[in-house]
PDB file of N, CA and C in Angstrom:
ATOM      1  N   UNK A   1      31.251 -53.913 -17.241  1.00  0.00           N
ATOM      2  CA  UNK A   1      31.789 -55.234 -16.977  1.00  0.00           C
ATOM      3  C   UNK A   1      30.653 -56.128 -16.522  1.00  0.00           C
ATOM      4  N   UNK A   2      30.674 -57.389 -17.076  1.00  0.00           N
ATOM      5  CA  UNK A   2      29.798 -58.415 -16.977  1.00  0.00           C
ATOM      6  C   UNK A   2      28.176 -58.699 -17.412  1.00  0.00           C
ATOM      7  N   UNK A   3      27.685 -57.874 -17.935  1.00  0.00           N
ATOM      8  CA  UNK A   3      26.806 -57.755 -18.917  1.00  0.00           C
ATOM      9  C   UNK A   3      26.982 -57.249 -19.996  1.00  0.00           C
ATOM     10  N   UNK A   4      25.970 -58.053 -20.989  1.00  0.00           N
ATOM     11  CA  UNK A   4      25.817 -57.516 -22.251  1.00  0.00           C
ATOM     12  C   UNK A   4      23.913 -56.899 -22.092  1.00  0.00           C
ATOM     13  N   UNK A   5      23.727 -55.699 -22.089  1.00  0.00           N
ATOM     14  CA  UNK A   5      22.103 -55.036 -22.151  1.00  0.00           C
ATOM     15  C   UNK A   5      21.660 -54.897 -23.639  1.00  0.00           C
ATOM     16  N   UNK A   6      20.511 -55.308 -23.474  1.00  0.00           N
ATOM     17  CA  UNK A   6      19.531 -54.949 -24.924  1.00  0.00           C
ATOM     18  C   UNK A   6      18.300 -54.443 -24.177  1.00  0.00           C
ATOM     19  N   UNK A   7      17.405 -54.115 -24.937  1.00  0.00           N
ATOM     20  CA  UNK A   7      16.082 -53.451 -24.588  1.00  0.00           C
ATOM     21  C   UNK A   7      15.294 -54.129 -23.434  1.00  0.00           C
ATOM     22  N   UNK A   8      15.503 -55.792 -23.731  1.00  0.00           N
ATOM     23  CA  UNK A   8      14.416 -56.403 -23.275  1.00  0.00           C
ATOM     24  C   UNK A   8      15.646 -57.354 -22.116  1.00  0.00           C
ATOM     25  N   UNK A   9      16.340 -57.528 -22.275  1.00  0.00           N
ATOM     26  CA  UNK A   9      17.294 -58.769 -22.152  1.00  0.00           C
ATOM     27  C   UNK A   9      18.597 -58.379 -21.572  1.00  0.00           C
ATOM     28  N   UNK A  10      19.215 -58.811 -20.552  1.00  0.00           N
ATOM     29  CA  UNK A  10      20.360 -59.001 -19.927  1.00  0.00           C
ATOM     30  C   UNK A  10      21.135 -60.386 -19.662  1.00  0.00           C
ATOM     31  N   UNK A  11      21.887 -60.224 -21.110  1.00  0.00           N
ATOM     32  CA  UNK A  11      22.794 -61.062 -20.604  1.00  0.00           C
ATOM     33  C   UNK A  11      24.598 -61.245 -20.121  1.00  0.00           C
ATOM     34  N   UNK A  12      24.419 -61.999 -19.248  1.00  0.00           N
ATOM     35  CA  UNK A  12      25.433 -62.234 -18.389  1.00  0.00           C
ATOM     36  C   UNK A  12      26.984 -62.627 -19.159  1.00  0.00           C
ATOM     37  N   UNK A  13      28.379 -62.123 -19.166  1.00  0.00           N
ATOM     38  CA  UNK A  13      29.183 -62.466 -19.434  1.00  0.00           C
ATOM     39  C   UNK A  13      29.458 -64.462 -19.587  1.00  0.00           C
ATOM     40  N   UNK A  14      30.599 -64.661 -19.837  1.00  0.00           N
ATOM     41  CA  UNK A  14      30.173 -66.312 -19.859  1.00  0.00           C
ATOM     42  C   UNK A  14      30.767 -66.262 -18.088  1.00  0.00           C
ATOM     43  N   UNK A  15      32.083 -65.536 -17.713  1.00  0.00           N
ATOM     44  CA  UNK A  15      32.842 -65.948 -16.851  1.00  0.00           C
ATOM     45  C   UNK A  15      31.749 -65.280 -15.458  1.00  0.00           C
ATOM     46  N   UNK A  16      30.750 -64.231 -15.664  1.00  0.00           N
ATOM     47  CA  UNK A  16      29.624 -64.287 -14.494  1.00  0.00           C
ATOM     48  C   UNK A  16      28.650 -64.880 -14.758  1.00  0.00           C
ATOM     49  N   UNK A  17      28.291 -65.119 -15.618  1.00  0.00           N
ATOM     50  CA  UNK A  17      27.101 -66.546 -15.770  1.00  0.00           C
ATOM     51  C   UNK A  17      27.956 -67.470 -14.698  1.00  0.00           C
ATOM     52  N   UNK A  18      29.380 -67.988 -15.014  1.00  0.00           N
ATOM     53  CA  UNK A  18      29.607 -69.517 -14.168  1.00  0.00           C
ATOM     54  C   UNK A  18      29.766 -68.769 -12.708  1.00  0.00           C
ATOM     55  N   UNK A  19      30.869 -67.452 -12.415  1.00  0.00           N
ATOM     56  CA  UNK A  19      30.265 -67.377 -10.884  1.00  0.00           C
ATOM     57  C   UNK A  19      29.208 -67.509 -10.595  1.00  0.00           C
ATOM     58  N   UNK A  20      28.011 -66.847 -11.152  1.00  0.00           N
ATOM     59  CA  UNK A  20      26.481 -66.712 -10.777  1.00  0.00           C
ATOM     60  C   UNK A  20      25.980 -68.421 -10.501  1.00  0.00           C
ATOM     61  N   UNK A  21      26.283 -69.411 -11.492  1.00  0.00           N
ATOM     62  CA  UNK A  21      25.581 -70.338 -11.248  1.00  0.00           C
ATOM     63  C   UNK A  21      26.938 -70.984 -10.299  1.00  0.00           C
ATOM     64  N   UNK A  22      27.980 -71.236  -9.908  1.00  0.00           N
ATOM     65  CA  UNK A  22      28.696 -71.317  -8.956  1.00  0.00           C
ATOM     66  C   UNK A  22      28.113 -71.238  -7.956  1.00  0.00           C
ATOM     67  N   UNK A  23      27.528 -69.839  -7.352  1.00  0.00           N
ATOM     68  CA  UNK A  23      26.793 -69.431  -5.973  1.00  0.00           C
ATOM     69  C   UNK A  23      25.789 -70.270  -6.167  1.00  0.00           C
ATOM     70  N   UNK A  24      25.167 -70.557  -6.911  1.00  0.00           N
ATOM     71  CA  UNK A  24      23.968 -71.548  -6.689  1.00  0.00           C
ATOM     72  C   UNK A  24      24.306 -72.413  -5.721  1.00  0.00           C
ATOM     73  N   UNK A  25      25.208 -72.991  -5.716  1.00  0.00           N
ATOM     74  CA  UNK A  25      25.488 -73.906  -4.817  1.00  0.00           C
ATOM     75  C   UNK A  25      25.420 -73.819  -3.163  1.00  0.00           C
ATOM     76  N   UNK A  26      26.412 -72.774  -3.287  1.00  0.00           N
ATOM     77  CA  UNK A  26      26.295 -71.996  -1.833  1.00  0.00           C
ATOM     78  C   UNK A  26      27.312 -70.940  -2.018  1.00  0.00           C
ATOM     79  N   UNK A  27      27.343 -70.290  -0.715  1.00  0.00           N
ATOM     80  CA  UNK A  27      28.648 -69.381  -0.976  1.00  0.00           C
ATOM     81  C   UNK A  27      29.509 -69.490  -0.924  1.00  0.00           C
ATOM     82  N   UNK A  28      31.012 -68.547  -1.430  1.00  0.00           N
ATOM     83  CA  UNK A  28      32.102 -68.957  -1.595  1.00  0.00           C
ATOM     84  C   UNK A  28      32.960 -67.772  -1.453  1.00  0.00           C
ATOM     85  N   UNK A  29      34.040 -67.840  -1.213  1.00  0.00           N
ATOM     86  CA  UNK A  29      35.424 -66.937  -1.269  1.00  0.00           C
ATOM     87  C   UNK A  29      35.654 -66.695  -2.751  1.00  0.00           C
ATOM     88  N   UNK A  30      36.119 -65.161  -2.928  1.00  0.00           N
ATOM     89  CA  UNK A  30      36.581 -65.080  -4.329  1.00  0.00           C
ATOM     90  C   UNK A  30      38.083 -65.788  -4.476  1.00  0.00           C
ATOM     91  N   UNK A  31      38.962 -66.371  -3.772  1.00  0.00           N
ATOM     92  CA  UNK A  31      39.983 -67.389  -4.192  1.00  0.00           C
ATOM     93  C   UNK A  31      39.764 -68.784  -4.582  1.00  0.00           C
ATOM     94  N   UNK A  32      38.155 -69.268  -3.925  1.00  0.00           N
ATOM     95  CA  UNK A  32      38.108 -70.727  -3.818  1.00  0.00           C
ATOM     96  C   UNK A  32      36.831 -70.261  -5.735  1.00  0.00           C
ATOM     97  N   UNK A  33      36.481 -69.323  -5.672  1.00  0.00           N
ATOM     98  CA  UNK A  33      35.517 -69.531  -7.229  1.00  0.00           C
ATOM     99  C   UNK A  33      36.628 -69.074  -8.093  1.00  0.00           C
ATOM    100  N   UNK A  34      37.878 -68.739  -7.900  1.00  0.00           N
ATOM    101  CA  UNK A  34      38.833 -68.417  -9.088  1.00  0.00           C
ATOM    102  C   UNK A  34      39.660 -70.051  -8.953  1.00  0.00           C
ATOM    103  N   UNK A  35      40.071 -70.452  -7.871  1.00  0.00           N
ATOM    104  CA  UNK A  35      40.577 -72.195  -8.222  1.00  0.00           C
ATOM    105  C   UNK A  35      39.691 -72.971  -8.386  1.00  0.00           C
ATOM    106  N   UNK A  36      38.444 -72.913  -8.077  1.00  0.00           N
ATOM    107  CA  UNK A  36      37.317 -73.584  -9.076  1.00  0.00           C
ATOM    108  C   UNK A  36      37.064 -73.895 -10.000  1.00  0.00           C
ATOM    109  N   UNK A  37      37.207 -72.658 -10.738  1.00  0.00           N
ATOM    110  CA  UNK A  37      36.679 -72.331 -12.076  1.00  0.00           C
ATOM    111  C   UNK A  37      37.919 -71.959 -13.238  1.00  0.00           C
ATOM    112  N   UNK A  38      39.119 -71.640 -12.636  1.00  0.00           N
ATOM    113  CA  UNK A  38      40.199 -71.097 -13.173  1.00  0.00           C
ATOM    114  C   UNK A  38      40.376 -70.181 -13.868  1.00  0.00           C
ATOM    115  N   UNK A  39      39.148 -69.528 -13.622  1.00  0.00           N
ATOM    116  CA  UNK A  39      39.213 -67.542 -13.917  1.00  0.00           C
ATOM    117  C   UNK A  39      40.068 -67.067 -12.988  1.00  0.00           C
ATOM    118  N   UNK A  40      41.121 -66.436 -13.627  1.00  0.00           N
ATOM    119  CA  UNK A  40      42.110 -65.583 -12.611  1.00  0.00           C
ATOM    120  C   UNK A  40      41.344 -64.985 -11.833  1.00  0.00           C
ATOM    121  N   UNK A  41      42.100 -64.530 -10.502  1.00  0.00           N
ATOM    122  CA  UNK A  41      41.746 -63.799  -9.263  1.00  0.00           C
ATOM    123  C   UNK A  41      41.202 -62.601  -9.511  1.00  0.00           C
ATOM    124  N   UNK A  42      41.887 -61.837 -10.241  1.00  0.00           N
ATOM    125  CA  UNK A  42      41.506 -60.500 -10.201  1.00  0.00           C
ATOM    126  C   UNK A  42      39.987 -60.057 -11.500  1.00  0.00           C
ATOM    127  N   UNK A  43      40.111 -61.022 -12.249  1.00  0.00           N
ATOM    128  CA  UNK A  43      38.635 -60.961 -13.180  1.00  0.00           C
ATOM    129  C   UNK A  43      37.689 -61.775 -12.515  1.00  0.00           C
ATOM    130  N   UNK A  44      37.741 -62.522 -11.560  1.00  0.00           N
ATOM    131  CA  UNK A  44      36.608 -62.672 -10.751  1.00  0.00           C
ATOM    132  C   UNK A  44      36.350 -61.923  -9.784  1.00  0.00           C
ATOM    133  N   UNK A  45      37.748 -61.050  -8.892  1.00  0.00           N
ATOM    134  CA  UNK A  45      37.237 -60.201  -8.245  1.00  0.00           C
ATOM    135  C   UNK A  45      36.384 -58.515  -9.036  1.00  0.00           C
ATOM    136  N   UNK A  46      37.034 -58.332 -10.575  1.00  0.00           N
ATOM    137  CA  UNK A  46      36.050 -57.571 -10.892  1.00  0.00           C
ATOM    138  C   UNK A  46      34.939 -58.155 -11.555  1.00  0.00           C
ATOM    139  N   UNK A  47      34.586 -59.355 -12.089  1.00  0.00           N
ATOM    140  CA  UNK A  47      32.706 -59.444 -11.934  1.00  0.00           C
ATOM    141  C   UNK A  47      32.033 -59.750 -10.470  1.00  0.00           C
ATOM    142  N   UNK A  48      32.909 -59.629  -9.652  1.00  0.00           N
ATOM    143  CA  UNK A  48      32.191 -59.821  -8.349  1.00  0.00           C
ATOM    144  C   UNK A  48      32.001 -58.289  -7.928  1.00  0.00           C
ATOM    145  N   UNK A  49      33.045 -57.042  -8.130  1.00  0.00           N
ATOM    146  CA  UNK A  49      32.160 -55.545  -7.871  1.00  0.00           C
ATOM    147  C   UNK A  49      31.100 -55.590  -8.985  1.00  0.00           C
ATOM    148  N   UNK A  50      30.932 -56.185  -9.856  1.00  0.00           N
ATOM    149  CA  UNK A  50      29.746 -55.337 -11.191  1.00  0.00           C
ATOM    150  C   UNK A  50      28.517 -56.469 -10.603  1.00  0.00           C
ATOM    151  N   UNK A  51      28.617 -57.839  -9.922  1.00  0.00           N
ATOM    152  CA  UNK A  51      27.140 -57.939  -9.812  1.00  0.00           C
ATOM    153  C   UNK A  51      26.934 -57.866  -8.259  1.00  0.00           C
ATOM    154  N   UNK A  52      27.956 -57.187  -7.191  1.00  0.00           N
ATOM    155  CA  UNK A  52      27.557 -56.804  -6.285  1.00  0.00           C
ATOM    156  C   UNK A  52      26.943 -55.468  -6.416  1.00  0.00           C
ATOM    157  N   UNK A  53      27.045 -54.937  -7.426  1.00  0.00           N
ATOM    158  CA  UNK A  53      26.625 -53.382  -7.624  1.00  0.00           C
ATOM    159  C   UNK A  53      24.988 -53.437  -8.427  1.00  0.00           C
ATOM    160  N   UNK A  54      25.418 -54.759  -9.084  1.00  0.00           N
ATOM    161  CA  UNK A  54      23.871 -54.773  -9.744  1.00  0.00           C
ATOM    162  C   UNK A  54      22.878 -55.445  -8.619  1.00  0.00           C
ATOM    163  N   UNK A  55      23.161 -56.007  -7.695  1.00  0.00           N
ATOM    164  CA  UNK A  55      22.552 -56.468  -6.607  1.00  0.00           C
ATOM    165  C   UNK A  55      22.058 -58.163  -6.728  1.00  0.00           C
ATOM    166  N   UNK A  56      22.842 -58.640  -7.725  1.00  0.00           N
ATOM    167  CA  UNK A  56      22.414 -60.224  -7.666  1.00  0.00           C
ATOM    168  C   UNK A  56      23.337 -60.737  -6.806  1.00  0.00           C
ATOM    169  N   UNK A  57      24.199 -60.224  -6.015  1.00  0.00           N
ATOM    170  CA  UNK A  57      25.529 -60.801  -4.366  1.00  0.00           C
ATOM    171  C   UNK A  57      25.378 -60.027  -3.668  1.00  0.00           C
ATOM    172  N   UNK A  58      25.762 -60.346  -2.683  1.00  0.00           N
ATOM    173  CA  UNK A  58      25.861 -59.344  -1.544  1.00  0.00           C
ATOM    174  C   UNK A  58      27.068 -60.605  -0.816  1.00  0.00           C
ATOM    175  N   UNK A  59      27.843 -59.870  -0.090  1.00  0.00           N
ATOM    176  CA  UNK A  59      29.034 -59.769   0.782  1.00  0.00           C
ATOM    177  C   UNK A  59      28.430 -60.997   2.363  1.00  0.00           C
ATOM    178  N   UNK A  60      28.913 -61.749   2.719  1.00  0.00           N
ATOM    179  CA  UNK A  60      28.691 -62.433   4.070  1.00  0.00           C
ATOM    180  C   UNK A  60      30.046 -62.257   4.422  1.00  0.00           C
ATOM    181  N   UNK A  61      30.729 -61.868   5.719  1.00  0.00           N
ATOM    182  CA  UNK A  61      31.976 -61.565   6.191  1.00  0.00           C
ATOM    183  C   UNK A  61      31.488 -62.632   7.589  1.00  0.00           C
ATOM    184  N   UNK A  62      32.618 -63.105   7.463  1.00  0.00           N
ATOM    185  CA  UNK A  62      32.522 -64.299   8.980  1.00  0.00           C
ATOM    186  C   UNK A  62      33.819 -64.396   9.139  1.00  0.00           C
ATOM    187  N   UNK A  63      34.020 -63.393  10.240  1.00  0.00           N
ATOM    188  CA  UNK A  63      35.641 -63.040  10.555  1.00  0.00           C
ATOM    189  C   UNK A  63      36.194 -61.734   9.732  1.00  0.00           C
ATOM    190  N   UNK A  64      37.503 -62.634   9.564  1.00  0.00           N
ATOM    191  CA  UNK A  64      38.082 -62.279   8.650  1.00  0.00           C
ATOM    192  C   UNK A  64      38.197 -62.715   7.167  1.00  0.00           C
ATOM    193  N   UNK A  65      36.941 -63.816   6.921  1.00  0.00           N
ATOM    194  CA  UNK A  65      36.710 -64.311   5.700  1.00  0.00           C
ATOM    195  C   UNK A  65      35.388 -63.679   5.236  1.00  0.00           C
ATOM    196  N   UNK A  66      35.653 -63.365   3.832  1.00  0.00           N
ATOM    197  CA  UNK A  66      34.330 -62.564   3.336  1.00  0.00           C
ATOM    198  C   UNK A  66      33.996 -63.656   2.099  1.00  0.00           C
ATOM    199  N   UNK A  67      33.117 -63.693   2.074  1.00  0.00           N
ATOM    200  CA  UNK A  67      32.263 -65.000   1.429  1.00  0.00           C
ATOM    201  C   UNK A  67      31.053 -64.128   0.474  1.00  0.00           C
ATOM    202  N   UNK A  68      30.503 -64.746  -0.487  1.00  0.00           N
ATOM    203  CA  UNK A  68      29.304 -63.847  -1.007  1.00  0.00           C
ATOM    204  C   UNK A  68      28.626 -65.155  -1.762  1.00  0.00           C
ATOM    205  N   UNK A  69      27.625 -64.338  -1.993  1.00  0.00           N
ATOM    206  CA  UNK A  69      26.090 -65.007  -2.061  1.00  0.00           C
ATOM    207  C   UNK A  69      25.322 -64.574  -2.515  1.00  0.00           C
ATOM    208  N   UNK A  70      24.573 -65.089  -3.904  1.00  0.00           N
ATOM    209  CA  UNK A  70      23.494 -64.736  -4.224  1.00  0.00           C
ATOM    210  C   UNK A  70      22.275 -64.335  -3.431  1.00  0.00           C
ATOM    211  N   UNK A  71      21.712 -63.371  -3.778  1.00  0.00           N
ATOM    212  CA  UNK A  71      20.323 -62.621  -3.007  1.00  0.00           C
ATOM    213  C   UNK A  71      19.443 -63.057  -4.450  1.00  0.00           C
ATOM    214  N   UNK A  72      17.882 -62.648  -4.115  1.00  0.00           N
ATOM    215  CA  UNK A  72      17.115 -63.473  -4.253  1.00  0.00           C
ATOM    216  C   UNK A  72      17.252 -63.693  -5.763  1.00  0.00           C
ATOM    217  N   UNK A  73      17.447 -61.781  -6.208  1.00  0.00           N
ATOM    218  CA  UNK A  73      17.422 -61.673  -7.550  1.00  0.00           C
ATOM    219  C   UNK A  73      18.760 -62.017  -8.394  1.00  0.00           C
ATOM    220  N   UNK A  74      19.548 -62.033  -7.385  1.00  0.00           N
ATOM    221  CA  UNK A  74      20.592 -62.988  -8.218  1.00  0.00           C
ATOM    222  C   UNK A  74      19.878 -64.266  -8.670  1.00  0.00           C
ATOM    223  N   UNK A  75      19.393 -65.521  -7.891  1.00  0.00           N
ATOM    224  CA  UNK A  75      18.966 -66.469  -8.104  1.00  0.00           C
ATOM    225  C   UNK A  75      18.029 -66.635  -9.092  1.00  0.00           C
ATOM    226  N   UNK A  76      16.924 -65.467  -9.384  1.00  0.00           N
ATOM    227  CA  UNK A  76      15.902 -65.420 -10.225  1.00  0.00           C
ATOM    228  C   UNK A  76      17.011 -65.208 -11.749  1.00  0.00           C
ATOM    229  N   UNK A  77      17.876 -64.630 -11.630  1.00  0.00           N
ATOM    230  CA  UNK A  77      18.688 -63.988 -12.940  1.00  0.00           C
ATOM    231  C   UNK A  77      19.392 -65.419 -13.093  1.00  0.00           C
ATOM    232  N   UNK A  78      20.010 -66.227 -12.475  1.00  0.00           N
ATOM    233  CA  UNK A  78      20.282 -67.236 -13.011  1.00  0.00           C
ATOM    234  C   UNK A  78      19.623 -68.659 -13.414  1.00  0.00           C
ATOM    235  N   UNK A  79      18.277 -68.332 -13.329  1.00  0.00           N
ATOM    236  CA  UNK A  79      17.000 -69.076 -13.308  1.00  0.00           C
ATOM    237  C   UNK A  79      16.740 -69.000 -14.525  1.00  0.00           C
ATOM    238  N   UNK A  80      16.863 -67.169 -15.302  1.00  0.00           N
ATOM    239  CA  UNK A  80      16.067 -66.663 -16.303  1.00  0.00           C
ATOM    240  C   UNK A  80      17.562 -67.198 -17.382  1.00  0.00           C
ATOM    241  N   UNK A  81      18.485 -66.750 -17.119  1.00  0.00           N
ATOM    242  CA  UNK A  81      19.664 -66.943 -17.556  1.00  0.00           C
ATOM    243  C   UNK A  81      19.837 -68.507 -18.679  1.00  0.00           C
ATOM    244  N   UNK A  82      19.529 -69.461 -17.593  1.00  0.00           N
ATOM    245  CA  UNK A  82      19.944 -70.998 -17.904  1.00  0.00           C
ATOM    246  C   UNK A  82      18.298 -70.857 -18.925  1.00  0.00           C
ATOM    247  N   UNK A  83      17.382 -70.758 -18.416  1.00  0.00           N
ATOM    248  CA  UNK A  83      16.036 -70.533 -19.361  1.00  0.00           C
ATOM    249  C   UNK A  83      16.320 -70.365 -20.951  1.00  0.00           C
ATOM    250  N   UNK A  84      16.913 -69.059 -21.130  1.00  0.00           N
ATOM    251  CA  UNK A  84      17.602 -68.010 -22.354  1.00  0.00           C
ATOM    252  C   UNK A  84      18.091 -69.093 -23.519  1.00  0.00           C
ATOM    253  N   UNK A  85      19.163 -69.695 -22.101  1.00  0.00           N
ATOM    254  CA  UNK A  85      20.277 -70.564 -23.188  1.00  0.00           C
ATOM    255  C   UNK A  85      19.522 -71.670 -23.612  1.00  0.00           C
ATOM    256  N   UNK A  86      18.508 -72.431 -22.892  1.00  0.00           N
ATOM    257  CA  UNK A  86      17.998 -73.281 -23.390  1.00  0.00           C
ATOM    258  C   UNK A  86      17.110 -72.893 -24.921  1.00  0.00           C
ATOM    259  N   UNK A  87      16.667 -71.954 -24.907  1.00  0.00           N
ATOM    260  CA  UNK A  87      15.912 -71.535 -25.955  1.00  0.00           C
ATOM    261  C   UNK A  87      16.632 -71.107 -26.893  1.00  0.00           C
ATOM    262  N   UNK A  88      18.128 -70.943 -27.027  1.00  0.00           N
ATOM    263  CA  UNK A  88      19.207 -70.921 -28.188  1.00  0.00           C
ATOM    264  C   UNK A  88      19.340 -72.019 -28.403  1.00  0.00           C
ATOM    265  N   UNK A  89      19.463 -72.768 -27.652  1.00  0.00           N
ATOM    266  CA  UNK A  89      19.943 -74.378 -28.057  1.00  0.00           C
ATOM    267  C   UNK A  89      18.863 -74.496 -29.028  1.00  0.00           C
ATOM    268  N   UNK A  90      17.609 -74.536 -28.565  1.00  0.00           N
ATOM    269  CA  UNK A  90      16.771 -75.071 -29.142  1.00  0.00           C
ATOM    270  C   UNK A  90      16.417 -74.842 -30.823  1.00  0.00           C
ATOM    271  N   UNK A  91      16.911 -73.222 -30.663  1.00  0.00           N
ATOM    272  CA  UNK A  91      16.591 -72.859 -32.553  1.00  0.00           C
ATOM    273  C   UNK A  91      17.781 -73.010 -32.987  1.00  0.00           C
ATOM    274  N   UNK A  92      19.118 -73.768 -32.041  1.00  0.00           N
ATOM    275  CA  UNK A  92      20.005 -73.855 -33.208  1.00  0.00           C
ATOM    276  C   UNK A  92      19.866 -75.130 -33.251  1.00  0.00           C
ATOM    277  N   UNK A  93      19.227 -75.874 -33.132  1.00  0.00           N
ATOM    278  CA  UNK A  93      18.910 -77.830 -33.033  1.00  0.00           C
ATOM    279  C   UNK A  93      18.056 -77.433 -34.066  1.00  0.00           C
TER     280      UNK A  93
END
């Protein structure tokens, strides 16, 4: 769930590409990035175990609210990510 792997290249589902660049912003509750974005609850809560497991989120709990957040290499992956797409655009222009 939430990647597609090739040799060289990882790319991101469309619906964790937009969480991923979502967190860019800051962090968020998995209810407030599913009424955000209007990916149901429960397919954002499973690309949120597959890139907490790949290590681009990690968990902030404040209380009883658990919030998550890109870590560094999340940020670099959605750096490389938006990069990718630009360079499709470009050979299909």
């Amino acid at each position: 769930m939430g990647k597609i792997s090739t040799d060289k290249y990882i790319f991101l589902t469309p619906r964790a590409y937009i969480i991923v660049h979502l967190l860019k912003i800051g962090k968020a509750k998995a209810s407030e990035i599913s009424e955000s974005t209007q990916i149901p609850y429960q397919t954002v809560i499973q690309n949120i175990r597959w890139l907490l497991a790949e290590g681009y989120i990690v968990k902030d709990q404040e209380g009883e609210e658990i919030y998550y957040k890109l870590t560094d290499r999340g940020r670099q992956l959605a750096t490389t990510e938006l990069q990718k797409i630009r360079k499709l655009v470009e050979v299909v222009q």
